[in-house]
C-alpha atoms as a PDB file:
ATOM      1  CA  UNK A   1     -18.143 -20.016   8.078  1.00  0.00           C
ATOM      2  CA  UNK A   2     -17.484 -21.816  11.210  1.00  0.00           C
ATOM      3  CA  UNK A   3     -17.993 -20.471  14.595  1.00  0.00           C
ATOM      4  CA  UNK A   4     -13.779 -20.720  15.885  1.00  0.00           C
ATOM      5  CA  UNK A   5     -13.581 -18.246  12.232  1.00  0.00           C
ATOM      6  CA  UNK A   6     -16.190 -16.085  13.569  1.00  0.00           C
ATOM      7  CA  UNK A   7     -14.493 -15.519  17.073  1.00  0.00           C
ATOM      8  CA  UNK A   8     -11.066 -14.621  14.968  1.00  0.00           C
ATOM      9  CA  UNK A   9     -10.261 -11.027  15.773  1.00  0.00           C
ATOM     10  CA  UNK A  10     -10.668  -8.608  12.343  1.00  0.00           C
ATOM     11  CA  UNK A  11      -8.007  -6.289  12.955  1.00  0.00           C
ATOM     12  CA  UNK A  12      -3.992  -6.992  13.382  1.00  0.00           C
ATOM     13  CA  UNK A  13      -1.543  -8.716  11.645  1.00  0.00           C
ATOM     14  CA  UNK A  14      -4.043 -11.596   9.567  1.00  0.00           C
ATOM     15  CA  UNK A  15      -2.923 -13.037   6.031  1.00  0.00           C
ATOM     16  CA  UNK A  16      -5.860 -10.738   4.488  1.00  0.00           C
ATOM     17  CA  UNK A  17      -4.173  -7.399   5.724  1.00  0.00           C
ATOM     18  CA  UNK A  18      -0.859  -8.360   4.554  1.00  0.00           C
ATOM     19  CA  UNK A  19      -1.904  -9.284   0.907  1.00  0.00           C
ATOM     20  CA  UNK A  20      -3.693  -5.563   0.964  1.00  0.00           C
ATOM     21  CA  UNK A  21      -1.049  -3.964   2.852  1.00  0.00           C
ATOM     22  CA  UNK A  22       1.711  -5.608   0.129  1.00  0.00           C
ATOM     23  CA  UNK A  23      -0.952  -4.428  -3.109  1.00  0.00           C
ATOM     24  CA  UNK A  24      -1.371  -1.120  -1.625  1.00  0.00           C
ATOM     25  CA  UNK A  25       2.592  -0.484  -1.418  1.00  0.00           C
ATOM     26  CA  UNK A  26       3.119  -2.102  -5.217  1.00  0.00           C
ATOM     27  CA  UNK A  27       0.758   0.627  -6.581  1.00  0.00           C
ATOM     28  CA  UNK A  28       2.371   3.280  -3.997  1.00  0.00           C
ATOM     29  CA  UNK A  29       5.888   2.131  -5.602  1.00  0.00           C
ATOM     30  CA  UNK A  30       4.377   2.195  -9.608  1.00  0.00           C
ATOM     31  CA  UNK A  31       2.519   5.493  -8.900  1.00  0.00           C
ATOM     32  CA  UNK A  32       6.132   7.372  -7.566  1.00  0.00           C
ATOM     33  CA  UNK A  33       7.684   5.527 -10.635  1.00  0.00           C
ATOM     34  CA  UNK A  34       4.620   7.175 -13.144  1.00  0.00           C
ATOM     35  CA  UNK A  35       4.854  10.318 -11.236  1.00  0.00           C
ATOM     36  CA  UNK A  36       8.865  10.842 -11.804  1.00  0.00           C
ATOM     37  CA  UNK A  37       8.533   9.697 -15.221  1.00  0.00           C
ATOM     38  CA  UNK A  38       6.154  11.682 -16.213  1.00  0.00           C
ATOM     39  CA  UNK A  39       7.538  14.917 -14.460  1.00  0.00           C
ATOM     40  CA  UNK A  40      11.469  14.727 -14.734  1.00  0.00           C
ATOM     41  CA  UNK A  41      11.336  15.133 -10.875  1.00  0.00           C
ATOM     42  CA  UNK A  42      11.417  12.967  -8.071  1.00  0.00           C
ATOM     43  CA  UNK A  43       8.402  12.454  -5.951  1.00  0.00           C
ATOM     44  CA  UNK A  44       9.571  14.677  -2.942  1.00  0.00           C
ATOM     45  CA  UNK A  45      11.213  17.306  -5.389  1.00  0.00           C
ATOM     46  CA  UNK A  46       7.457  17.154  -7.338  1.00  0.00           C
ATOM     47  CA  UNK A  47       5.418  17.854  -3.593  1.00  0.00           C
ATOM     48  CA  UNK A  48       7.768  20.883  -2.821  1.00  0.00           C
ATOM     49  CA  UNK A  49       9.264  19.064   0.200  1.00  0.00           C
ATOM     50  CA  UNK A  50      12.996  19.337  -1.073  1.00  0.00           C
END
């Protein structure tokens, strides 16, 4: 690693977070899918909140 990659802030808005931030909402999305599915219920409706 280089020393201008070392100085790169870690936090914020970088390609890495993005790719996580977009895998963490696909299994979010599946998991509400699995969840109605497998209940008859929507995901609010299955927590109670409607």
């Amino acid at each position: 690693m280089d020393e201008q990659q070392q100085k790169e802030a870690k936090f914020g808005f970088t390609a890495n977070a993005e790719n996580w931030n977009g895998r963490l909402a696909m299994i979010g999305f599946v998991a509400a899918l699995i969840t109605e599915y497998v209940s008859g219920q929507g995901v609010l409706h299955f927590w109670g909140l409607m």
